[in-house]
Protein backbone atom coordinates (compact mmCIF):
# COMPACT_ATOMS: atom_id res chain seq x y z
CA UNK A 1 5.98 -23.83 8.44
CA UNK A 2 2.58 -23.88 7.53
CA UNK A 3 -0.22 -22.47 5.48
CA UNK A 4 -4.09 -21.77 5.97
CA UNK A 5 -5.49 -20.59 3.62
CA UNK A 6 -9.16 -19.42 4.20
CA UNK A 7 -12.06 -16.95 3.74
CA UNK A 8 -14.04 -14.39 6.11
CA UNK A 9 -17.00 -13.13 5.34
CA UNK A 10 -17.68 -9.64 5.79
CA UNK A 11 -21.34 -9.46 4.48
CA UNK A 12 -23.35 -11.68 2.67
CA UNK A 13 -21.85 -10.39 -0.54
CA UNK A 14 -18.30 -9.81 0.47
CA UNK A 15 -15.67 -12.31 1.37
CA UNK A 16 -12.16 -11.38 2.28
CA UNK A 17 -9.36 -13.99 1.29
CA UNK A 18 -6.74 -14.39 3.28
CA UNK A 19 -3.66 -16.12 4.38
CA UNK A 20 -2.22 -17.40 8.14
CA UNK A 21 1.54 -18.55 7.33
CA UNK A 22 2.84 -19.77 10.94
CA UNK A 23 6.28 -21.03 11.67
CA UNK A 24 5.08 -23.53 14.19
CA UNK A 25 2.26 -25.58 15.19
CA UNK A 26 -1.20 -23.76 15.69
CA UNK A 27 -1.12 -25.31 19.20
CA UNK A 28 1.69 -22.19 20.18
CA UNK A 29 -0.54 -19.84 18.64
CA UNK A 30 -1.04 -17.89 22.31
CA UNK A 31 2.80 -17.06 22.63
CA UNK A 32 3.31 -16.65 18.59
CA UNK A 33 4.33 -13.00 17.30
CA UNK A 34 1.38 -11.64 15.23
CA UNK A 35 2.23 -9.44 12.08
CA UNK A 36 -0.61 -8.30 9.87
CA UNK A 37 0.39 -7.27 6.58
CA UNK A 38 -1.82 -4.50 4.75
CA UNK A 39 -0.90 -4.44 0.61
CA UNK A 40 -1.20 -1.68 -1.53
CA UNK A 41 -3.32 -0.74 -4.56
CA UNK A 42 -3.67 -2.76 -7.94
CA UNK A 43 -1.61 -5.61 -6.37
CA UNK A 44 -2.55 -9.13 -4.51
CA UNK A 45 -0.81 -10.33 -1.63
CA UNK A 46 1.05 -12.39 -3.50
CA UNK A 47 3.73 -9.11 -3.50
CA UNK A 48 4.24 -9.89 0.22
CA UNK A 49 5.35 -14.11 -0.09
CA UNK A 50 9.33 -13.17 -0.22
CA UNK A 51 9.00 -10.70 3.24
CA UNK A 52 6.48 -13.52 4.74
CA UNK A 53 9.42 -16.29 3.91
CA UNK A 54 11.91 -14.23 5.14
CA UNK A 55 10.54 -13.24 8.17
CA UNK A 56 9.22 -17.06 8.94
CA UNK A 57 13.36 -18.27 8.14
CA UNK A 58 15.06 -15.61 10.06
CA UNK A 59 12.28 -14.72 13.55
CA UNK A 60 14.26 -16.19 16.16
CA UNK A 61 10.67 -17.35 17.70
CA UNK A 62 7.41 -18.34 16.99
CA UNK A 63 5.81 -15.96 14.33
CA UNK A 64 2.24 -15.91 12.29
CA UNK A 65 1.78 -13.58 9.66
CA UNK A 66 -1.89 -12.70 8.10
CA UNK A 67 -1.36 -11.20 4.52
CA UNK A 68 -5.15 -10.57 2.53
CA UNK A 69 -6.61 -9.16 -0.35
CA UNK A 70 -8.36 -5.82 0.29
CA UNK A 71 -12.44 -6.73 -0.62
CA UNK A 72 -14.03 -6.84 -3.81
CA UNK A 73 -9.96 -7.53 -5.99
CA UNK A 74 -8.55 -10.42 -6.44
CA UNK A 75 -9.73 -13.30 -4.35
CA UNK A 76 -11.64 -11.37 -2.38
CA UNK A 77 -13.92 -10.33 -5.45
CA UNK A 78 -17.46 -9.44 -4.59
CA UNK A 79 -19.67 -12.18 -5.22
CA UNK A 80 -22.72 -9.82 -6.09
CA UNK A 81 -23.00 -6.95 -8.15
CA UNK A 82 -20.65 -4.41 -8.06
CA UNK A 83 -21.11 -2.05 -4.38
CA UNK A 84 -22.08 1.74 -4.64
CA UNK A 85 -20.13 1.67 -1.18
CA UNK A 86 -17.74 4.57 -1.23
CA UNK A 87 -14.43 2.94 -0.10
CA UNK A 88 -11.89 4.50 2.42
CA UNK A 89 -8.95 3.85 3.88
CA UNK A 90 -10.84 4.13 7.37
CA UNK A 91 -13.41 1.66 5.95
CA UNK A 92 -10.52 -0.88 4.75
CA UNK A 93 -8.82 -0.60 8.02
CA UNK A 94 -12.46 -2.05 9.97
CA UNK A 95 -12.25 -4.84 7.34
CA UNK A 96 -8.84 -5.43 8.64
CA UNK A 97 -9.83 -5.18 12.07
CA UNK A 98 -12.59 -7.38 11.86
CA UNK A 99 -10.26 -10.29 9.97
CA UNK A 100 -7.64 -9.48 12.84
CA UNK A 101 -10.74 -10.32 15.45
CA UNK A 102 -11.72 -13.52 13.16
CA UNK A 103 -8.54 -14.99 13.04
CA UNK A 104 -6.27 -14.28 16.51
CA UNK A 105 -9.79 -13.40 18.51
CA UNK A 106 -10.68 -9.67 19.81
CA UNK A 107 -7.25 -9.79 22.77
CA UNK A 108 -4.67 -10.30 20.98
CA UNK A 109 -2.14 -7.53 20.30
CA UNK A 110 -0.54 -7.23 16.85
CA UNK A 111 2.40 -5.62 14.34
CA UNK A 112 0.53 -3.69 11.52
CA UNK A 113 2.84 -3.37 8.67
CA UNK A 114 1.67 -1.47 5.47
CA UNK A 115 3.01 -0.66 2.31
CA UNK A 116 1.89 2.31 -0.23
CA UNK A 117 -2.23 2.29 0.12
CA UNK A 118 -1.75 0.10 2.76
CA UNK A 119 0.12 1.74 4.50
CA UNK A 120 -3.18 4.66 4.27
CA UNK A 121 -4.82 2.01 5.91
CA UNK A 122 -2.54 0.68 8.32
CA UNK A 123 -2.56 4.17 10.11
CA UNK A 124 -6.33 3.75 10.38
CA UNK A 125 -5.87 0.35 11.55
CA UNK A 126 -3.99 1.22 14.27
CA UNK A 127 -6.27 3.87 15.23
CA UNK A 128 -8.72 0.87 15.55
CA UNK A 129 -6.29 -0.94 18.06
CA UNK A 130 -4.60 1.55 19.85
CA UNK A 131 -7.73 1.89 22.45
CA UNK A 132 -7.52 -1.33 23.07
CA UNK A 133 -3.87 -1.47 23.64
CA UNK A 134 -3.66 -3.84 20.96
CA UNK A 135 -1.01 -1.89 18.99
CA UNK A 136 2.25 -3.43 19.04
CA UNK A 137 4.33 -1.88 16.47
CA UNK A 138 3.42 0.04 13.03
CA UNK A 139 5.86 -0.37 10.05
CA UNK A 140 4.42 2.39 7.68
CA UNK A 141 6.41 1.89 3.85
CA UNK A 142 6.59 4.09 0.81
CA UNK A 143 3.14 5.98 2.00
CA UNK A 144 2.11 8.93 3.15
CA UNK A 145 -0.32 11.17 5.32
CA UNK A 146 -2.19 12.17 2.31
CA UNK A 147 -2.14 11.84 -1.33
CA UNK A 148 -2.44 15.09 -2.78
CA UNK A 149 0.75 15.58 -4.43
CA UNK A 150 1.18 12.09 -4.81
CA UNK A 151 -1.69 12.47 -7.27
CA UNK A 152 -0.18 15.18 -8.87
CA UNK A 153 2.86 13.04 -9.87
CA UNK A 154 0.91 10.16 -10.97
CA UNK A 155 -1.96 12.16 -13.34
CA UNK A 156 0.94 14.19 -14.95
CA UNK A 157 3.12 11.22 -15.65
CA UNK A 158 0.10 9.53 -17.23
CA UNK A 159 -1.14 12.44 -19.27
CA UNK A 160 2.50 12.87 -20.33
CA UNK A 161 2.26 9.63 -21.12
CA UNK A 162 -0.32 9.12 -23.08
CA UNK A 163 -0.39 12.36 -24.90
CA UNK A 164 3.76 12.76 -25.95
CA UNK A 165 2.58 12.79 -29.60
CA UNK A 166 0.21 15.90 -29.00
CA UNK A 167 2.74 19.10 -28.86
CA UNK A 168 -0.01 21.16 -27.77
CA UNK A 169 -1.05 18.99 -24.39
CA UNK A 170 2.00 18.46 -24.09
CA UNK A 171 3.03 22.25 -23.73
CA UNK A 172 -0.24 22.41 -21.76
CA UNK A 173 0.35 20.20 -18.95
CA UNK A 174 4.63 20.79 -18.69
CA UNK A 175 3.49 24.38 -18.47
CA UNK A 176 0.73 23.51 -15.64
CA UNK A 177 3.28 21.47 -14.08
CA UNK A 178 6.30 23.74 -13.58
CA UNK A 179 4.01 26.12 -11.77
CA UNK A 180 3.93 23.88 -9.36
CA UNK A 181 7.36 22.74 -9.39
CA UNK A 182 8.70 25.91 -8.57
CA UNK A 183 6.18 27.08 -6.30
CA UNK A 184 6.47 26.14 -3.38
CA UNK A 185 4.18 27.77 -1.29
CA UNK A 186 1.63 26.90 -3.66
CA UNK A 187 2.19 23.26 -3.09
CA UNK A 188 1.86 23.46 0.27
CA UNK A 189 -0.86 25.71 0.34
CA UNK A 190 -2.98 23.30 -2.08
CA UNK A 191 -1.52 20.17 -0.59
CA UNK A 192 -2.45 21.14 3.04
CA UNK A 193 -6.00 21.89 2.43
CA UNK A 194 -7.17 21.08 -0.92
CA UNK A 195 -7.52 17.68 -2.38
CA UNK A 196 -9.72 18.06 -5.29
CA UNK A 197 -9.10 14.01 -6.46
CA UNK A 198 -10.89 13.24 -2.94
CA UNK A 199 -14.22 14.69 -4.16
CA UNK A 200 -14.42 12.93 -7.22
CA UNK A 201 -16.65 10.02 -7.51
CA UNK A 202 -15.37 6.52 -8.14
CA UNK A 203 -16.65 6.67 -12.13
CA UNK A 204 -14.79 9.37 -13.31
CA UNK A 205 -12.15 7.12 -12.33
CA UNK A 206 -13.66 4.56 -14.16
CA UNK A 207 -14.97 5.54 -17.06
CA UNK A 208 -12.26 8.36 -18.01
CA UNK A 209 -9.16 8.58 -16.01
CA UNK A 210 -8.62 5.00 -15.79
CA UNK A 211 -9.73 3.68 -19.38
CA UNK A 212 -8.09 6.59 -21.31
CA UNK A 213 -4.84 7.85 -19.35
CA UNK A 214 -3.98 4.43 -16.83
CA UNK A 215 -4.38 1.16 -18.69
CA UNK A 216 -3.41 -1.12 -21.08
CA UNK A 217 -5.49 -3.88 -22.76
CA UNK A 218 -2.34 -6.00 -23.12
CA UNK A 219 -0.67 -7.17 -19.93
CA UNK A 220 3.04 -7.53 -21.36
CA UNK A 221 2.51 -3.96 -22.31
CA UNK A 222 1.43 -2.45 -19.11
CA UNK A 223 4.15 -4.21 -17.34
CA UNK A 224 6.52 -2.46 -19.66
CA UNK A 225 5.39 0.87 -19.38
CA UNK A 226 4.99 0.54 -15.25
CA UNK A 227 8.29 -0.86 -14.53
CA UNK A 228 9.78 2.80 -15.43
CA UNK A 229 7.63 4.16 -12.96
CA UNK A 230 7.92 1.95 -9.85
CA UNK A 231 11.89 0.59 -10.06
CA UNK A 232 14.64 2.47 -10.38
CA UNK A 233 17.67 1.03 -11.46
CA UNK A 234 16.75 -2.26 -12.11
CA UNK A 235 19.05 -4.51 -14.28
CA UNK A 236 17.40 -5.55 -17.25
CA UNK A 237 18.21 -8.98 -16.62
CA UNK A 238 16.14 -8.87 -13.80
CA UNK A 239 13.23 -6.78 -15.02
CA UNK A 240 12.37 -9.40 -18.10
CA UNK A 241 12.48 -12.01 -15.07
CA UNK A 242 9.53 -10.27 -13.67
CA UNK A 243 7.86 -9.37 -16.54
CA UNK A 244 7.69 -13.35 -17.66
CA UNK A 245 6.70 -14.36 -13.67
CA UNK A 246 3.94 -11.95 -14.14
CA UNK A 247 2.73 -12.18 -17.39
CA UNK A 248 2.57 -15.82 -16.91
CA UNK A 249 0.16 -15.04 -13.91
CA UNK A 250 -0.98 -11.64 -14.33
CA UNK A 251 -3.93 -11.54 -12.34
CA UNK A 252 -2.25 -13.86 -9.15
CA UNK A 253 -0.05 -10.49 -8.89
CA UNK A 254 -1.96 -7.30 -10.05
CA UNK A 255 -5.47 -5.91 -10.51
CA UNK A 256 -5.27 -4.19 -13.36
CA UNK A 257 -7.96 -5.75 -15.66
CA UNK A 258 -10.19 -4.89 -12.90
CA UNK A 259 -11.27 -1.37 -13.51
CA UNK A 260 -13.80 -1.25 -10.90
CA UNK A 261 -11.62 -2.38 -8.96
CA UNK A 262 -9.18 -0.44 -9.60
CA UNK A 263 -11.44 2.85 -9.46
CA UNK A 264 -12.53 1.85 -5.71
CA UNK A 265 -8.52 1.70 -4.84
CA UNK A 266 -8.19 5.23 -6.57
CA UNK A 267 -11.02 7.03 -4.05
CA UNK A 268 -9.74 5.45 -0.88
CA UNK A 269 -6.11 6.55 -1.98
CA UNK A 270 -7.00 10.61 -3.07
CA UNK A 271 -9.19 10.57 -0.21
CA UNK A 272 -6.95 9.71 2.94
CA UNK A 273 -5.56 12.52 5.21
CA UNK A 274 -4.08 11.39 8.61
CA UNK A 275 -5.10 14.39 10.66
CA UNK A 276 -2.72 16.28 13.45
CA UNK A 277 -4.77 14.84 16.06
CA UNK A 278 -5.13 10.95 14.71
CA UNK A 279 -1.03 11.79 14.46
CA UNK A 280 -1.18 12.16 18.10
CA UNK A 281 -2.86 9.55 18.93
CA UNK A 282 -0.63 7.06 17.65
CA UNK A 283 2.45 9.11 18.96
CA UNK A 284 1.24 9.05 22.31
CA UNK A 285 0.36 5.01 22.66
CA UNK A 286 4.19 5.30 22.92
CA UNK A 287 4.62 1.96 20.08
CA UNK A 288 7.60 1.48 18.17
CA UNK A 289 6.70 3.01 14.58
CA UNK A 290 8.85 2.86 11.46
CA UNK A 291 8.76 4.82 8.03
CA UNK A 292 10.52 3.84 5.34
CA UNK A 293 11.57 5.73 2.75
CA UNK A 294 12.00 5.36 -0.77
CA UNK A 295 14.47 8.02 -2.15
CA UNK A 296 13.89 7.60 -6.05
CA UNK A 297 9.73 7.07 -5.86
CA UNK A 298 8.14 8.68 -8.67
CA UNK A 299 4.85 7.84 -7.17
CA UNK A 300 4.47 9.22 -3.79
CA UNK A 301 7.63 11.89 -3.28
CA UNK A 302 10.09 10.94 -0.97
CA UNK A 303 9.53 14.84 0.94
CA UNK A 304 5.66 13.23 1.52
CA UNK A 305 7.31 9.81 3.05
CA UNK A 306 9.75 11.92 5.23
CA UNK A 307 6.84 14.57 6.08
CA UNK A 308 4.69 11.46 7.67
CA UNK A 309 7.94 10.22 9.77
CA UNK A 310 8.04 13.87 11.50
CA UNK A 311 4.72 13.84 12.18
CA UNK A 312 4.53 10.84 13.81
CA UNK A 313 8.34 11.20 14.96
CA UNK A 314 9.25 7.85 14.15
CA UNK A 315 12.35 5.79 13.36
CA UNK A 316 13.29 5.83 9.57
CA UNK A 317 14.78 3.27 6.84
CA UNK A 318 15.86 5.50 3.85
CA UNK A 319 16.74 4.01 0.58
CA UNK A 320 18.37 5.89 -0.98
CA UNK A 321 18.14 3.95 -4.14
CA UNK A 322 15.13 2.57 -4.38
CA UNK A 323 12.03 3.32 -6.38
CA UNK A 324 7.93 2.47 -5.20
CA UNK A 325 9.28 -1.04 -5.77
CA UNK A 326 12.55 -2.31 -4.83
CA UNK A 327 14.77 -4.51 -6.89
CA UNK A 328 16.28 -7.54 -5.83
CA UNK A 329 19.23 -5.70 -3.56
CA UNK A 330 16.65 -3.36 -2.19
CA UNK A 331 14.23 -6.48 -1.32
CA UNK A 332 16.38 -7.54 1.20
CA UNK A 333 17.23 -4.32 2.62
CA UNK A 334 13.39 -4.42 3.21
CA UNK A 335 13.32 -7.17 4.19
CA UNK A 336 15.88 -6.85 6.99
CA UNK A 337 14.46 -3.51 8.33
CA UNK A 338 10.61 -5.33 8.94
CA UNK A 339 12.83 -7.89 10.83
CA UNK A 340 14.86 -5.47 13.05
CA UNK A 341 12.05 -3.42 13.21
CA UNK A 342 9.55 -6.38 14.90
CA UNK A 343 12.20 -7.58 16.83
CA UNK A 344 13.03 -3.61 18.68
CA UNK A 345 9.36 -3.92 19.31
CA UNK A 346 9.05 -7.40 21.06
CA UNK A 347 12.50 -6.88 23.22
């Protein structure tokens, strides 16, 4: 197996860092599988080395799989001043489309795999490909078509948060929030075609929502109040494990120090809608697609995950016990799936 590790550059000012594992010599690079692997928000691609090793031990054949960091977060950090760009998921998915082009040349077909955000921008991606029959496969995990409620869940769970002490908010927003729980119609009346988050320019992300209700200055802290949210039923044995790997290394794993950062991931996230139409488009290039779904998520609801598998009518990978991350178990459940799913497609 082998490594290269590299940069592209996008602009003058931005640089996307990435990485080409391959399981055989470069030289076999023509008849190699091709798997591009899009990561979601706050984290590095470091998330994806135990699928990439996987994959590499068990692919009965020649396999190279490009994992990145989205621009301007961890290695791929702007190298000028911060960009007044407004970020999207279709803008991400032309960065990925140009690194594809850089690294395996404008031809070659490939698997687009993409998990949470990237998954948001793994459906734009293969928009990108599809007229170009270039679309093998698309493995679309824990995501969604659009992030409305999703960023219901995730604003009430960190005012709650934050503001437990306050009887008053807190009355406030469980009040606010149990109209929507039990209105149903409502929800999908708001979530079909209103997204208020996708208006909202990236500073209100970063100077209020962010800063006041989302971080933590110390990193053993946020750890421990995000593990809650994205595992369920993780030993504890298991969870101080990963605290200590990534507090020893906090920013090779996650972005969270990086509010801008941050902020940019927050607008292309609130912003995304797969339309009926893009839908169709990838059903009818007639490629093997996957959804998996994550029965316990707190983050994007597991009625949003199945929602985007009936749209697009693909093949699903429930589990059943699993939370927006997956414990050890669930990791090779994962794991397993992304294999069986690249090998259907290549048979």
């Amino acid at each position: 197996m082998s490594i290269k590790k590299d940069y592209f550059s996008l602009t003058s000012g931005i640089k996307i860092y990435y990485e080409l594992c391959c399981s055989s010599s470069p030289s076999s690079s023509n008849l190699s599988t091709k798997i591009v692997m899009i990561m979601g928000a706050y984290a590095t691609l470091r998330h994806f080395d135990e699928l990439v090793q996987y994959l590499v031990e068990h692919y009965p054949s020649s396999i190279e799989i490009l994992t990145y960091d989205h621009r301007g977060i961890g290695h791929s950090k702007a190298t000028t001043a911060a960009t007044t760009i407004r970020e999207t998921s279709n803008l991400l998915a032309h960065d990925a489309y140009q690194l594809i082009n850089h690294v395996w040349g404008d031809q070659a077909p490939v698997h687009v795999l993409g998990m949470s955000l990237g998954g948001m921008i793994a459906q734009e991606l293969a928009l990108l490909l599809i007229p170009e029959q270039r679309l093998l496969s698309l493995y679309l995990g824990i995501t969604t078509r659009d992030a409305f409620s999703s960023a219901r869940e995730w604003l009430f769970s960190s005012l709650f948060h934050t503001m437990h002490t306050s009887g008053v908010f807190h009355t406030l927003f469980r009040n606010i929030e149990l109209v929507y729980e039990n209105n149903d119609l409502m929800s999908l009346y708001l979530g079909s075609y209103i997204r208020p988050l996708a208006l909202l320019p990236k500073w209100v992300f970063s100077r209020i929502i962010l800063p006041y209700f989302g971080m933590k200055l110390d990193n053993e802290q946020m750890l421990r109040s995000l593990i809650p949210l994205i595992f369920n039923g993780i030993e504890e044995e298991e969870m101080e494990e990963l605290i200590k790997k990534w507090s020893n290394d906090y920013d090779k794993w996650f972005i969270f120090q990086d509010i801008d950062g941050c902020s940019h991931q927050n607008v292309i996230f609130h912003s995304h809608y797969l339309t009926d139409e893009h839908a169709q488009q990838i059903k009818d290039a007639r490629v093997s697609v996957t959804v998996q779904i994550a029965m316990q998520d707190k983050l994007i609801p597991p009625k949003k995950q199945q929602e985007l598998a009936d749209l697009l009518n693909a093949k699903t990978v429930v589990m059943d016990h699993s939370g927006h991350m997956f414990n050890r178990q669930s990791r090779l459940k994962f794991s397993e799936s992304v294999l069986q799913h690249i090998q259907n497609a290549t048979s």
